[in-house]
N, C-alpha and C. Protein backbone atom coordinates (compact mmCIF):
# COMPACT_ATOMS: atom_id res chain seq x y z
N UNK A 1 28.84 3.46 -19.60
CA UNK A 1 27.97 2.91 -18.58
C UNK A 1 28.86 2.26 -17.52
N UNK A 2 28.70 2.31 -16.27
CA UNK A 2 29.31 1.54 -15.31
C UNK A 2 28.34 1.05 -14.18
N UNK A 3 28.38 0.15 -13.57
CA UNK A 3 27.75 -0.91 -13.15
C UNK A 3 28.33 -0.68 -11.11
N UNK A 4 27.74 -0.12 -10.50
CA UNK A 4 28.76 0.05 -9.14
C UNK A 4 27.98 -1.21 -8.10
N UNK A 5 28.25 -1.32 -7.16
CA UNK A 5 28.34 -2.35 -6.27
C UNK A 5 26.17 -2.31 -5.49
N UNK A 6 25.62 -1.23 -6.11
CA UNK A 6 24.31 -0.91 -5.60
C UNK A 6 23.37 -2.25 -7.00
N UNK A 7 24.05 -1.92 -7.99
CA UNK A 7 23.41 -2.08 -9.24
C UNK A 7 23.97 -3.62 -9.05
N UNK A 8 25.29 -4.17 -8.99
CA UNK A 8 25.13 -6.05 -9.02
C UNK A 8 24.06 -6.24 -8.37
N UNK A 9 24.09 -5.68 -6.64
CA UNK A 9 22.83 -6.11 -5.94
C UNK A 9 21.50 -6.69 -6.28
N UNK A 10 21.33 -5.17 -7.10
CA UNK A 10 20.31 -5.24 -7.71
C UNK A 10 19.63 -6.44 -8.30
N UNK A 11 20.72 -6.79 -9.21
CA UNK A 11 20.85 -7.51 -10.71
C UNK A 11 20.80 -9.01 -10.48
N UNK A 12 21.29 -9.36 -9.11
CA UNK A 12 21.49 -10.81 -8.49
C UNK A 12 19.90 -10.65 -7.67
N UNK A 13 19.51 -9.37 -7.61
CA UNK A 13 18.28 -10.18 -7.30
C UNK A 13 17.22 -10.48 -8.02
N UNK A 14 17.44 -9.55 -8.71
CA UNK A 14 16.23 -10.25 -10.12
C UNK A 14 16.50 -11.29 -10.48
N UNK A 15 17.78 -11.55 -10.31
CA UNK A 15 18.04 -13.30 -11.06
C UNK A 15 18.29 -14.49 -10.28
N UNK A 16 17.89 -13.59 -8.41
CA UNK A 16 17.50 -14.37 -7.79
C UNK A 16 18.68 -15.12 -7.46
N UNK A 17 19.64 -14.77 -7.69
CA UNK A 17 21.19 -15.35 -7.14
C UNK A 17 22.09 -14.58 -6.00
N UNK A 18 22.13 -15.76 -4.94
CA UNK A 18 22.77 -15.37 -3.46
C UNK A 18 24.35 -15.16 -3.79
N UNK A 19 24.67 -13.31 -3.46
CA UNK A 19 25.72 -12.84 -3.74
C UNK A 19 26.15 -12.31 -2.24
N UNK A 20 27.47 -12.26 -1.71
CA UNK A 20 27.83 -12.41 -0.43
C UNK A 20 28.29 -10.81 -0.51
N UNK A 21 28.42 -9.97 0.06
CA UNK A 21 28.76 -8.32 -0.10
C UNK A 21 30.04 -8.37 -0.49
N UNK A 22 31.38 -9.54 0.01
CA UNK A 22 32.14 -9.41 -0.22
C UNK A 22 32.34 -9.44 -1.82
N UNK A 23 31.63 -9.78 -2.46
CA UNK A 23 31.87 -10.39 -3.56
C UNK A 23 31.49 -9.57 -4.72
N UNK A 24 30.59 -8.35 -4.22
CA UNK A 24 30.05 -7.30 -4.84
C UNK A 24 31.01 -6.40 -5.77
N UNK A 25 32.01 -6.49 -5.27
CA UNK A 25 32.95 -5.11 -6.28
C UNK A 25 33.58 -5.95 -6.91
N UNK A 26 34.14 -7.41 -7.21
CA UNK A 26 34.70 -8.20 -7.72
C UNK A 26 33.56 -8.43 -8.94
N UNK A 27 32.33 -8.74 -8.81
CA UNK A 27 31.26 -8.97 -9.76
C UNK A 27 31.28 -7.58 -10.31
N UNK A 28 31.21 -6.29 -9.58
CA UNK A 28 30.84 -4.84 -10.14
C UNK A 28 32.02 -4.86 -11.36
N UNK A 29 33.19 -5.29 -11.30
CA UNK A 29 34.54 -5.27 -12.16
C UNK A 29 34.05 -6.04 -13.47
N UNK A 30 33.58 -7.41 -13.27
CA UNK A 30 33.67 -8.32 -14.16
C UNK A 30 32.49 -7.62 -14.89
N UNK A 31 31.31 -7.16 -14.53
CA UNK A 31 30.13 -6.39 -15.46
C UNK A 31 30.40 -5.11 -16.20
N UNK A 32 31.42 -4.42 -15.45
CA UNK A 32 32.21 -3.04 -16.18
C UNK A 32 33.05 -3.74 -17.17
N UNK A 33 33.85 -5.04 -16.82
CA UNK A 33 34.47 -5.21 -18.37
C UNK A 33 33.98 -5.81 -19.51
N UNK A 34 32.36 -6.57 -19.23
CA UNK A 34 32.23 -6.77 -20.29
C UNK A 34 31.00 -5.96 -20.57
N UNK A 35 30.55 -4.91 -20.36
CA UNK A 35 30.08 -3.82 -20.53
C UNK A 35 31.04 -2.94 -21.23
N UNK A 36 31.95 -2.72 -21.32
CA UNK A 36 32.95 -1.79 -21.78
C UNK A 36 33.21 -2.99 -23.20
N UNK A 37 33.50 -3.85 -23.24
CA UNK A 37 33.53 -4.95 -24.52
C UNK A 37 31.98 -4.61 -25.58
N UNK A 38 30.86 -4.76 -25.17
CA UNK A 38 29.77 -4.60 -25.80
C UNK A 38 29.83 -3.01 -26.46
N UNK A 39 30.48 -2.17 -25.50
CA UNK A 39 30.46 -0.89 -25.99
C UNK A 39 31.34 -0.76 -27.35
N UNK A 40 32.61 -1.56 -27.33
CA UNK A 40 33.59 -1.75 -28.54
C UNK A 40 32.92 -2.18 -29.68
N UNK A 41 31.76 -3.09 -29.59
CA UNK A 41 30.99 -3.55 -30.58
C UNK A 41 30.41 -2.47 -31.48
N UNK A 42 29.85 -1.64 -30.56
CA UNK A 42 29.68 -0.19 -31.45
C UNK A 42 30.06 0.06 -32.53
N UNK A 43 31.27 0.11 -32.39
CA UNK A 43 32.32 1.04 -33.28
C UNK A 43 32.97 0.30 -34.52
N UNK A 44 32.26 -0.94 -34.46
CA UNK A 44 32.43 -1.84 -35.55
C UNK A 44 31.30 -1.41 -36.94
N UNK A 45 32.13 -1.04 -37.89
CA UNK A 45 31.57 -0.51 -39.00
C UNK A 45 30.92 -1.98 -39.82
N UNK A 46 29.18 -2.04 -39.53
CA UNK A 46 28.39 -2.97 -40.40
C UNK A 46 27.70 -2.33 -41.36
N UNK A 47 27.87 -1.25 -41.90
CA UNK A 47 26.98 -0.39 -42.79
C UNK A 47 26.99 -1.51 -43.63
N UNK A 48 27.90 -2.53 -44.39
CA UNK A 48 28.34 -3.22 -45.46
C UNK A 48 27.83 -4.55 -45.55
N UNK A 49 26.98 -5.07 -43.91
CA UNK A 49 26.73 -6.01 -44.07
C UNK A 49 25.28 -6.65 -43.90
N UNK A 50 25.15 -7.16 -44.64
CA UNK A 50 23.49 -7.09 -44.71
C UNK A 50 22.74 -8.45 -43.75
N UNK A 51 21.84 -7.84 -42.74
CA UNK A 51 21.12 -8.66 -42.12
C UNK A 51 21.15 -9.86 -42.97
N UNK A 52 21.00 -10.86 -41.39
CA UNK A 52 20.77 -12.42 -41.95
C UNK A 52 20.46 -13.29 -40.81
N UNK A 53 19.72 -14.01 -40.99
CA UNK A 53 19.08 -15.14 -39.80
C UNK A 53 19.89 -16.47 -39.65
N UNK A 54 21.11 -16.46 -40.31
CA UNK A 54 22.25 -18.17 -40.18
C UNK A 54 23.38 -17.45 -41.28
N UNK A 55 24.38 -18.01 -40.40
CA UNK A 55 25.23 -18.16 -40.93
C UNK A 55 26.03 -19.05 -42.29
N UNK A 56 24.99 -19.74 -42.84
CA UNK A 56 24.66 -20.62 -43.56
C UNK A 56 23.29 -19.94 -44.01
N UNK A 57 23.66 -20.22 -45.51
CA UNK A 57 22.43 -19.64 -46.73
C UNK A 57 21.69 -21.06 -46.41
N UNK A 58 20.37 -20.94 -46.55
CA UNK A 58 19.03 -22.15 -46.29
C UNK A 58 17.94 -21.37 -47.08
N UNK A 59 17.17 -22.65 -47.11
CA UNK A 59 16.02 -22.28 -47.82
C UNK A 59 15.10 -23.30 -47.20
N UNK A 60 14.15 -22.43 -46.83
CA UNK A 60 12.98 -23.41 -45.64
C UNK A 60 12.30 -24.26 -46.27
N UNK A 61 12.46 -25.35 -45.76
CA UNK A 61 11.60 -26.40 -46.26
C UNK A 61 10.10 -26.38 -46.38
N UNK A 62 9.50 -26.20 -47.56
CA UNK A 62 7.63 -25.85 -47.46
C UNK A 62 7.12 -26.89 -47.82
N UNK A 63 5.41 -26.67 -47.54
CA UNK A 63 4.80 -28.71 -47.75
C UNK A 63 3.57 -27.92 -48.32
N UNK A 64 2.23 -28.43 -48.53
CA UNK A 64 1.59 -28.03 -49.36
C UNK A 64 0.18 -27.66 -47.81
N UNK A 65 -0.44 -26.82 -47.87
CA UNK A 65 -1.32 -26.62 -46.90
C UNK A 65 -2.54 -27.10 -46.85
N UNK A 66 -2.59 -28.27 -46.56
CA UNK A 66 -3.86 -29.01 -46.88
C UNK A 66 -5.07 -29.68 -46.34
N UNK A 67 -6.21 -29.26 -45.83
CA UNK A 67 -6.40 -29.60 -44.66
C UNK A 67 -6.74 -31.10 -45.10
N UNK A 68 -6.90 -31.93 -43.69
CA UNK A 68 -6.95 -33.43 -43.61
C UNK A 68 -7.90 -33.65 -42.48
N UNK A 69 -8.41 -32.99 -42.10
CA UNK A 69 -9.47 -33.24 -41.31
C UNK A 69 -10.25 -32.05 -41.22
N UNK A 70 -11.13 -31.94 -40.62
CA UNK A 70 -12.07 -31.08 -40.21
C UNK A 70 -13.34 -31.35 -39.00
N UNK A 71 -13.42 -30.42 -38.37
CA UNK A 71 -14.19 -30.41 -37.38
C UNK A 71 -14.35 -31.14 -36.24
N UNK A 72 -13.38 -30.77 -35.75
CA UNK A 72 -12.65 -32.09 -34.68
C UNK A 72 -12.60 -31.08 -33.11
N UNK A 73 -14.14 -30.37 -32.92
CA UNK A 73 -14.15 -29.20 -31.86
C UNK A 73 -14.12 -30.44 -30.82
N UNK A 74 -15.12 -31.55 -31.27
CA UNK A 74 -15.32 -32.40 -30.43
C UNK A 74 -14.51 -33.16 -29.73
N UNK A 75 -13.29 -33.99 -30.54
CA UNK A 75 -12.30 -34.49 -30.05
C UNK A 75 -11.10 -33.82 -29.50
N UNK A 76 -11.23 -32.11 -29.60
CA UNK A 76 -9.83 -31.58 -28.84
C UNK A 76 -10.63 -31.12 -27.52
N UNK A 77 -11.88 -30.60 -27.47
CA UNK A 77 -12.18 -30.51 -25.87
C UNK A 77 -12.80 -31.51 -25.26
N UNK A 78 -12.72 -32.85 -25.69
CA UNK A 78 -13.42 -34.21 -25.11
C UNK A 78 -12.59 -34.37 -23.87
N UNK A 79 -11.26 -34.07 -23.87
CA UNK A 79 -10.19 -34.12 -22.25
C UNK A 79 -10.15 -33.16 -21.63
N UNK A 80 -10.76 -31.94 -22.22
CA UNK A 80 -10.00 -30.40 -21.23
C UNK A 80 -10.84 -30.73 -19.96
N UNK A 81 -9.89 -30.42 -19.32
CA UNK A 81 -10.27 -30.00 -17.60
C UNK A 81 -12.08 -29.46 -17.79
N UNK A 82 -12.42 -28.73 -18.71
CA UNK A 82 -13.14 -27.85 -18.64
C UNK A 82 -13.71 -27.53 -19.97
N UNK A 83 -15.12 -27.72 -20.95
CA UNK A 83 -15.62 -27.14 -21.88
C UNK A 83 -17.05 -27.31 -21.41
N UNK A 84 -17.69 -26.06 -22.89
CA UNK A 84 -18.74 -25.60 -22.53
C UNK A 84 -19.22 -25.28 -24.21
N UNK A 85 -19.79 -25.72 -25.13
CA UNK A 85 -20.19 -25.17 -26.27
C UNK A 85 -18.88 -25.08 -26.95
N UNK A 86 -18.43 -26.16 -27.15
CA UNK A 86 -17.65 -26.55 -27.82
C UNK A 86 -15.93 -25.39 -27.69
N UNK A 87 -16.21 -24.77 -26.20
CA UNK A 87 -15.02 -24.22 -26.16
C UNK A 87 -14.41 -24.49 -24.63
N UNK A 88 -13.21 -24.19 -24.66
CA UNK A 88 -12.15 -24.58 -23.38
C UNK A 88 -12.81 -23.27 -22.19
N UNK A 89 -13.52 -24.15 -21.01
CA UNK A 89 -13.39 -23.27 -19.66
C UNK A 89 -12.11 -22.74 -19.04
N UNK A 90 -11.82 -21.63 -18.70
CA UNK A 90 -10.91 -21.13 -18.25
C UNK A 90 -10.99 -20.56 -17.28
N UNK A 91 -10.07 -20.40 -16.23
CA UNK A 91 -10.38 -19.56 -15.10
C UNK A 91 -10.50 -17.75 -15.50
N UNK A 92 -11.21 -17.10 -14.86
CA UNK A 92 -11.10 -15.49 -14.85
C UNK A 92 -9.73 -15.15 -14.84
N UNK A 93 -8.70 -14.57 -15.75
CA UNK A 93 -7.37 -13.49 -15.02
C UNK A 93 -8.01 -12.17 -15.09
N UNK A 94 -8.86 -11.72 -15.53
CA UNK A 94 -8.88 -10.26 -15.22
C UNK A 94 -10.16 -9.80 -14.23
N UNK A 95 -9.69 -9.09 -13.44
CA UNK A 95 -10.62 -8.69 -12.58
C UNK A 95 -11.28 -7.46 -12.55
């Protein structure tokens, strides 16, 4: 994969960062080398190693599931901006 001076453009603008033209093939370099680094990652043989979420063995702390209250429609929409039958008003997103 290589990264040319059309594609930083690009890339600074999605992320919305002011890049000067001069500065374009100097950034195009630094994304080809660590693009070419990620590609080396490849070739690193993990057949052997087995997924894992930490680097450190853990064991999640669990509590007992219990409810302690109930029916409290009243007291979570008593502040909303907005209820109606015991549920949160919302504006329309779909049109």
């Amino acid at each position: 994969m290589s990264v040319d001076q059309k594609t930083v453009r690009h890339i600074a603008r999605l992320a919305r960062i002011a890049v000067r033209d001069d500065e374009l093939e100097a950034l195009a370099k630094e994304l080809n080398g660590i693009l070419d680094w990620v590609e080396q990652l490849g070739e690193v043989d993990t057949s052997e190693v087995e997924p894992m979420t930490s680097a450190v063995a853990m064991a999640m702390k669990m509590r007992d599931d219990v409810v302690t209250e109930t029916n409290l429609q009243k007291e979570v929409t008593r502040n909303a901006p907005g209820a109606e039958d015991g549920f949160f008003v919302v504006p329309k997103v779909v049109e």
